[in-house]
Structures are given as structure tokens and as C-alpha cells.
N, C-alpha and C. Protein backbone atom coordinates (compact mmCIF):
# COMPACT_ATOMS: atom_id res chain seq x y z
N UNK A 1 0.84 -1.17 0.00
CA UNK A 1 0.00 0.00 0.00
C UNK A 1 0.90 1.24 0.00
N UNK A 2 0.99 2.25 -1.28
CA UNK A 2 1.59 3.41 -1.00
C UNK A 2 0.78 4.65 -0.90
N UNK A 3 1.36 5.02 0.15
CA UNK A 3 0.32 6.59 0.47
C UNK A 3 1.25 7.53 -0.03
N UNK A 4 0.64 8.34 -0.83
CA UNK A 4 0.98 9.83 -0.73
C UNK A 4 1.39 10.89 0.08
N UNK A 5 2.26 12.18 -0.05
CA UNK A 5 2.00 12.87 1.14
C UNK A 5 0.52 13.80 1.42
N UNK A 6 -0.01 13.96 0.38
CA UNK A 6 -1.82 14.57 0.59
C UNK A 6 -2.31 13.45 1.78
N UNK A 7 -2.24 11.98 1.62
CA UNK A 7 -2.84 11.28 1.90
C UNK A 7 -2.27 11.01 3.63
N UNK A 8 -1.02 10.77 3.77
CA UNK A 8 -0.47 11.14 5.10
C UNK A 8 -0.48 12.20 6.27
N UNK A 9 -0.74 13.57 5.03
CA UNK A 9 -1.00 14.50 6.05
C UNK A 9 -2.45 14.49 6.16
N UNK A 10 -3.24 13.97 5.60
CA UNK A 10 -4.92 13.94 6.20
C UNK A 10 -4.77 12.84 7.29
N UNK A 11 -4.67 11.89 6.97
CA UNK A 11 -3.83 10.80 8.61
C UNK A 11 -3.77 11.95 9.64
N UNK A 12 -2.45 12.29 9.43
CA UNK A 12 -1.88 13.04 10.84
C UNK A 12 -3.10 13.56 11.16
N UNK A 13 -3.87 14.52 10.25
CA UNK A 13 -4.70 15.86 11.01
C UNK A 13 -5.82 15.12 11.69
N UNK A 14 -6.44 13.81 10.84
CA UNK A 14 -6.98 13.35 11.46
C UNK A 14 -6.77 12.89 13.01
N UNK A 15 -5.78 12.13 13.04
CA UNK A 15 -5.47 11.49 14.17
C UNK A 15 -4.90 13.11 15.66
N UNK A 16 -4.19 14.04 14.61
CA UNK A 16 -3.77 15.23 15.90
C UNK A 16 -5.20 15.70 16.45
N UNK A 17 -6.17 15.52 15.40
CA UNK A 17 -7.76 16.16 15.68
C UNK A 17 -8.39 15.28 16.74
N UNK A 18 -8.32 14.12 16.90
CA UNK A 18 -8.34 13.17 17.99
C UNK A 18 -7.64 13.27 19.12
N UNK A 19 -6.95 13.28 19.02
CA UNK A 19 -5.74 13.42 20.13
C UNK A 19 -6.31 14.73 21.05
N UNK A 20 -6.40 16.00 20.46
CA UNK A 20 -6.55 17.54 20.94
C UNK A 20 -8.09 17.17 21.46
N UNK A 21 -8.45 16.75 20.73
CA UNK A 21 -10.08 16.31 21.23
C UNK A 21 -10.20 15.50 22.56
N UNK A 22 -9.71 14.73 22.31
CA UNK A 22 -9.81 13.44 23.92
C UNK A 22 -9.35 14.67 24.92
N UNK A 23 -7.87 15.40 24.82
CA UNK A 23 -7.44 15.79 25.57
C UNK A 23 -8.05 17.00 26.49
N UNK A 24 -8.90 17.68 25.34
CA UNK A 24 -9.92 18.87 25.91
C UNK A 24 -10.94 18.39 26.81
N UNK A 25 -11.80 17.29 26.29
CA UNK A 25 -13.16 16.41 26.75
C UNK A 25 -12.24 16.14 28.21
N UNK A 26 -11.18 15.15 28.18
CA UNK A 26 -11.06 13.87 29.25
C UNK A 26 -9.57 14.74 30.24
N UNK A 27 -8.77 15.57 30.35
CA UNK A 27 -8.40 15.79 31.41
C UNK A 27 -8.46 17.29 31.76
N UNK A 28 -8.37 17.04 33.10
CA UNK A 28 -8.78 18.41 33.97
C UNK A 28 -7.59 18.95 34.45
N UNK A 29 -6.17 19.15 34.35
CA UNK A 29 -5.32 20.00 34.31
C UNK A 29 -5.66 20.80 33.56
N UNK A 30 -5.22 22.09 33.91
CA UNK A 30 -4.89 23.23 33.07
C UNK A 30 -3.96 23.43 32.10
N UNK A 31 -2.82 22.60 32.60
CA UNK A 31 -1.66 22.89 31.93
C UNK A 31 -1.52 21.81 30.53
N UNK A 32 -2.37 20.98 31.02
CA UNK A 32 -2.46 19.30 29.92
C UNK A 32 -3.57 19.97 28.93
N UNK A 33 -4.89 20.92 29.37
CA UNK A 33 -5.72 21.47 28.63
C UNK A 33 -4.86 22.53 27.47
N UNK A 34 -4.21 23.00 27.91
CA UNK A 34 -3.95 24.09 26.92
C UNK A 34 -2.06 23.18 26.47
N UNK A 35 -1.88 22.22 26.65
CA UNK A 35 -1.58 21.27 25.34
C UNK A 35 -1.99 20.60 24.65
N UNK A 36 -3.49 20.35 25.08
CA UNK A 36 -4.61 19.98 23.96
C UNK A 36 -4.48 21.01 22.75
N UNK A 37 -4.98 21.80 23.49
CA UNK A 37 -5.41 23.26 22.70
C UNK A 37 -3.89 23.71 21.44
N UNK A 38 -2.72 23.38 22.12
CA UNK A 38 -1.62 23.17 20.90
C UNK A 38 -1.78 22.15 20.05
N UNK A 39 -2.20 21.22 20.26
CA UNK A 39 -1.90 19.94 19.27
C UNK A 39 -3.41 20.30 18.19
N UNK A 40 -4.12 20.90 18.84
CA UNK A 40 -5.30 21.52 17.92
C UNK A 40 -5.12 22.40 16.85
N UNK A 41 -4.23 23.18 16.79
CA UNK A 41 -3.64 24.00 16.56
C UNK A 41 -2.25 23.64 15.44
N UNK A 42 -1.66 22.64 15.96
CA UNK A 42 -0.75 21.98 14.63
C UNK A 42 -2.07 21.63 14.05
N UNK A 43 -3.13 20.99 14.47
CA UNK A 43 -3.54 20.30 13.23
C UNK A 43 -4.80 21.10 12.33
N UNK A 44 -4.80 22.41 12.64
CA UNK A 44 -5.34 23.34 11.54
C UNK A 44 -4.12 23.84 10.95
N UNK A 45 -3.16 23.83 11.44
CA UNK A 45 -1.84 24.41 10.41
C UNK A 45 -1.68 23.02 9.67
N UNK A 46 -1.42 22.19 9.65
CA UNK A 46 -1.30 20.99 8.98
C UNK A 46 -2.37 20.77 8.05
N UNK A 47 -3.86 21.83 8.34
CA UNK A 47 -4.77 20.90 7.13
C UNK A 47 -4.90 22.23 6.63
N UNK A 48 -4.58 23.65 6.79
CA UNK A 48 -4.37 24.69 6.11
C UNK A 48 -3.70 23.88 4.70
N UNK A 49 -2.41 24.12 5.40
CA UNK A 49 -1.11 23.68 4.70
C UNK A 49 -1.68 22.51 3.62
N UNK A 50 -2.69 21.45 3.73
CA UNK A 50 -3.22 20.64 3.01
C UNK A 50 -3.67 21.09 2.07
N UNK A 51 -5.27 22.33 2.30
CA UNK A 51 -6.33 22.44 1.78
C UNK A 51 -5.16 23.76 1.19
N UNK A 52 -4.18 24.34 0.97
CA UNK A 52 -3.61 24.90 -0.29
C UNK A 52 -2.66 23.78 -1.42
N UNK A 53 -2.71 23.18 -0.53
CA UNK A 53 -1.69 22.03 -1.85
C UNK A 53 -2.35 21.70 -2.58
N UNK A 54 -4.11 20.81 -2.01
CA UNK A 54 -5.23 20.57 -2.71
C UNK A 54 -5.80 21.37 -4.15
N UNK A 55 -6.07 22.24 -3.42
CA UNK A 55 -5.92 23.86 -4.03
C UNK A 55 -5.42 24.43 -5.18
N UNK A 56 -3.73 24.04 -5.46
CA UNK A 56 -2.33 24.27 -5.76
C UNK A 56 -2.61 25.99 -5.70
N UNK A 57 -2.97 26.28 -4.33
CA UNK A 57 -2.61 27.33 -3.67
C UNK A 57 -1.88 27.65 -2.62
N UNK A 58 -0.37 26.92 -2.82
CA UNK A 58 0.36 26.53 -1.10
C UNK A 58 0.45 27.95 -0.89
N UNK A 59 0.66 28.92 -1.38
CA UNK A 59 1.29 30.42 -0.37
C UNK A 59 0.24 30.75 0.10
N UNK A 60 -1.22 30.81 -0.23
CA UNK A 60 -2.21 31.23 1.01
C UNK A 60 -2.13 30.19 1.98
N UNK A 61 -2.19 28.64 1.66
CA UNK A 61 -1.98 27.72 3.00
C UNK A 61 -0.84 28.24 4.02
N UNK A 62 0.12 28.51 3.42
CA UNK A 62 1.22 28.85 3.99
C UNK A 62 1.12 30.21 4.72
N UNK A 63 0.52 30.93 4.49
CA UNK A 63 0.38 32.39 4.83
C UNK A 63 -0.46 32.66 6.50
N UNK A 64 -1.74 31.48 5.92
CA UNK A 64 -2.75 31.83 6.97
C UNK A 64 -2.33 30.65 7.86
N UNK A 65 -1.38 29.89 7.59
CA UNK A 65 -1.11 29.10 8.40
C UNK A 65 0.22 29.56 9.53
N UNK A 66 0.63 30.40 8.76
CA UNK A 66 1.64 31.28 9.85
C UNK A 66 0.96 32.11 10.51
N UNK A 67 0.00 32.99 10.33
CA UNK A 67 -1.66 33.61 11.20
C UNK A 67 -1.96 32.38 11.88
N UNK A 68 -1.60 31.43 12.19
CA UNK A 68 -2.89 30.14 13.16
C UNK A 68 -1.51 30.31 14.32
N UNK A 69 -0.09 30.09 13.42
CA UNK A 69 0.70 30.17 14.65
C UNK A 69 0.86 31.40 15.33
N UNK A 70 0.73 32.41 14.81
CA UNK A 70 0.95 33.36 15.96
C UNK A 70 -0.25 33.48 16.97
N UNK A 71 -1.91 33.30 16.03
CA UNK A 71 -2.43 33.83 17.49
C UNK A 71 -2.59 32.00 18.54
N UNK A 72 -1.96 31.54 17.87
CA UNK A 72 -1.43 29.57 18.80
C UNK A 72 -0.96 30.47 20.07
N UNK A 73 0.45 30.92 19.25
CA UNK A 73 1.11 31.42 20.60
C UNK A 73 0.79 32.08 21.26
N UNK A 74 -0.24 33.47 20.79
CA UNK A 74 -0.76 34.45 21.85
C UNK A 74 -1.65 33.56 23.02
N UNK A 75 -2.58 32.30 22.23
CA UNK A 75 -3.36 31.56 23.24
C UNK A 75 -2.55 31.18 24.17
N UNK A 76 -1.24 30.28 24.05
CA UNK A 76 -0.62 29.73 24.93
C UNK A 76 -0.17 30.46 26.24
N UNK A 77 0.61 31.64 25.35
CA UNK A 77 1.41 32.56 26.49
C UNK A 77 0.07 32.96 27.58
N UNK A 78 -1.11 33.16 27.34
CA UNK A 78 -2.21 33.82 28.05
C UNK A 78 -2.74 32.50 28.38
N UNK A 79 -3.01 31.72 28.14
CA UNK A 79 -3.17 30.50 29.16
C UNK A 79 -2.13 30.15 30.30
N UNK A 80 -1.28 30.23 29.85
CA UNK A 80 0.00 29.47 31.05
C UNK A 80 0.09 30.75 31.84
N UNK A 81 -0.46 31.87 31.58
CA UNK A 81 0.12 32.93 32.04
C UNK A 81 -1.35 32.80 33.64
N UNK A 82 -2.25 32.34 33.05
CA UNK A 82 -3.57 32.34 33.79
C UNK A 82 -3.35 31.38 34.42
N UNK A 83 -2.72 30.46 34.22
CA UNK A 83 -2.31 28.62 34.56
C UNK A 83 -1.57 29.12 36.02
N UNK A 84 -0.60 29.96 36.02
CA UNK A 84 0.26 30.63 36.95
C UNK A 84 -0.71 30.92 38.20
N UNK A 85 -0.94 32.04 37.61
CA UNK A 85 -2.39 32.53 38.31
C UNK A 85 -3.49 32.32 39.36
N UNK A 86 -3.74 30.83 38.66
CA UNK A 86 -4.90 30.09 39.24
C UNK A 86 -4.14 29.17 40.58
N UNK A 87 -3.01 28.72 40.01
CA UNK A 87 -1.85 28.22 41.01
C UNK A 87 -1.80 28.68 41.93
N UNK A 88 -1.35 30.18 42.05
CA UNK A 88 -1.10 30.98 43.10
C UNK A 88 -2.44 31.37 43.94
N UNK A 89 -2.89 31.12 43.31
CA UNK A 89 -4.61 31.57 43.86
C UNK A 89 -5.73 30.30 44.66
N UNK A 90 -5.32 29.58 43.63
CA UNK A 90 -6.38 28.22 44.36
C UNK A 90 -5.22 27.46 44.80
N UNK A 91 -3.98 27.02 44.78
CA UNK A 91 -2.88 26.50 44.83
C UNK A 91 -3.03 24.82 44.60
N UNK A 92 -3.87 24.69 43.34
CA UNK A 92 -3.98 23.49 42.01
C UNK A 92 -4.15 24.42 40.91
N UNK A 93 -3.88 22.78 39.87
CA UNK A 93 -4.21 23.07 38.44
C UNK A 93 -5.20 22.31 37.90
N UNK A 94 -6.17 21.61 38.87
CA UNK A 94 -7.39 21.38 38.80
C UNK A 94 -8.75 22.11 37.94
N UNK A 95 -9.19 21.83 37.02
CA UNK A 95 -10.37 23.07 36.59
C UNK A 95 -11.74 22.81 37.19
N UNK A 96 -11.66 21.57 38.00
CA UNK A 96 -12.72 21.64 39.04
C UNK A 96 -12.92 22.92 40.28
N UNK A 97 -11.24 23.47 40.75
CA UNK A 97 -11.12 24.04 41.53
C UNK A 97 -11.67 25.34 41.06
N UNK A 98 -11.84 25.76 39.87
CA UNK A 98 -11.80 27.32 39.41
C UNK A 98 -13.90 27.61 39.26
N UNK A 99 -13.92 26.42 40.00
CA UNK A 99 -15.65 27.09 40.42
C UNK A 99 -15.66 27.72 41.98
N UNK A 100 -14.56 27.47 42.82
CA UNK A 100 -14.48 28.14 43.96
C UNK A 100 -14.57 29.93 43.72
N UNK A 101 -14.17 30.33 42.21
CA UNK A 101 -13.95 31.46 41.79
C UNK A 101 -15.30 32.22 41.82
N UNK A 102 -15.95 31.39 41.60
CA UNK A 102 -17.23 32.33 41.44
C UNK A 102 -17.84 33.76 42.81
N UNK A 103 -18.44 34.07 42.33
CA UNK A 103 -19.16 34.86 43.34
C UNK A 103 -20.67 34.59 43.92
């Protein structure tokens, strides 16, 4: 059986789209949540990057796929930055704990 690379990188996105998924649904760290939220994140840059090859439009894949990484990173830095936060505050990284927050 030979696969292609079109055909490999729909694999990956599939399977990173799984992965980011379980990880959001099934654990309650903060810090494991918003490495969900990265691996989500390769895998819209990965099917960007697809759906221009598809296309044979790679420089917009390529373009808006460098736009997914920067605001990736703005999410991250402002999650971990809140991740800190909640630490110092509830002293876990539990997201059960962050209903104590309420008023």
C-alpha cells in the first residue's frame, strides 16, 4: 500500500484532531488542557497547509497558516500565564477548583 503525502497528512490531522479532542473532553489540568489546545492548533496548520496544496494554492496555506501560529502562541502565552495565576490563587491546576472562583 503506498500513500501519498496529501494522503499522510490527512492521517496526521486526522489522528492530531483526535488526540486535541480526547485531551480537551477527558483531562482536567490546566496545563495538559492548553496542550490539547496546541496539538489543535498543529492540526489546523497541517490541514491549512493541506487544503492549499489541494488547491495548488500553497502560499495562502502557507500564509494563513503562519496567522494560526501566531495567534497559537498568543493563546498559549495567556493561558500558562492564567495557569500561573490560578496556582497561586487556588494553589492546584485542577479546573474543578476554578468554580471556587465564582461569586
Amino acid at each position: 500500500m503506498n500513500l501519498n503525502i496529501p494522503e499522510v497528512t490527512a492521517i496526521a490531522v486526522i489522528g492530531l484532531l483526535g488526540i486535541g479532542l480526547y485531551g480537551l473532553l477527558a483531562l482536567r489540568n490546566l496545563i495538559k488542557v492548553i496542550v490539547a489546545l496546541q496539538v489543535l492548533g498543529k492540526c489546523v496548520i497541517l490541514a491549512l497547509i493541506l487544503a492549499g496544496r489541494i488547491q495548488n494554492t500553497i502560499e495562502i496555506g502557507q500564509s494563513m497558516a503562519l496567522t494560526v501560529i501566531v495567534a497559537d502562541t498568543v493563546v498559549a502565552v495567556i493561558g500558562l500565564s492564567l495557569a500561573v495565576q490560578v496556582r497561586r490563587h487556588c494553589g492546584t491546576l485542577d479546573i474543578q477548583a476554578l468554580t471556587s472562583l465564582r461569586r
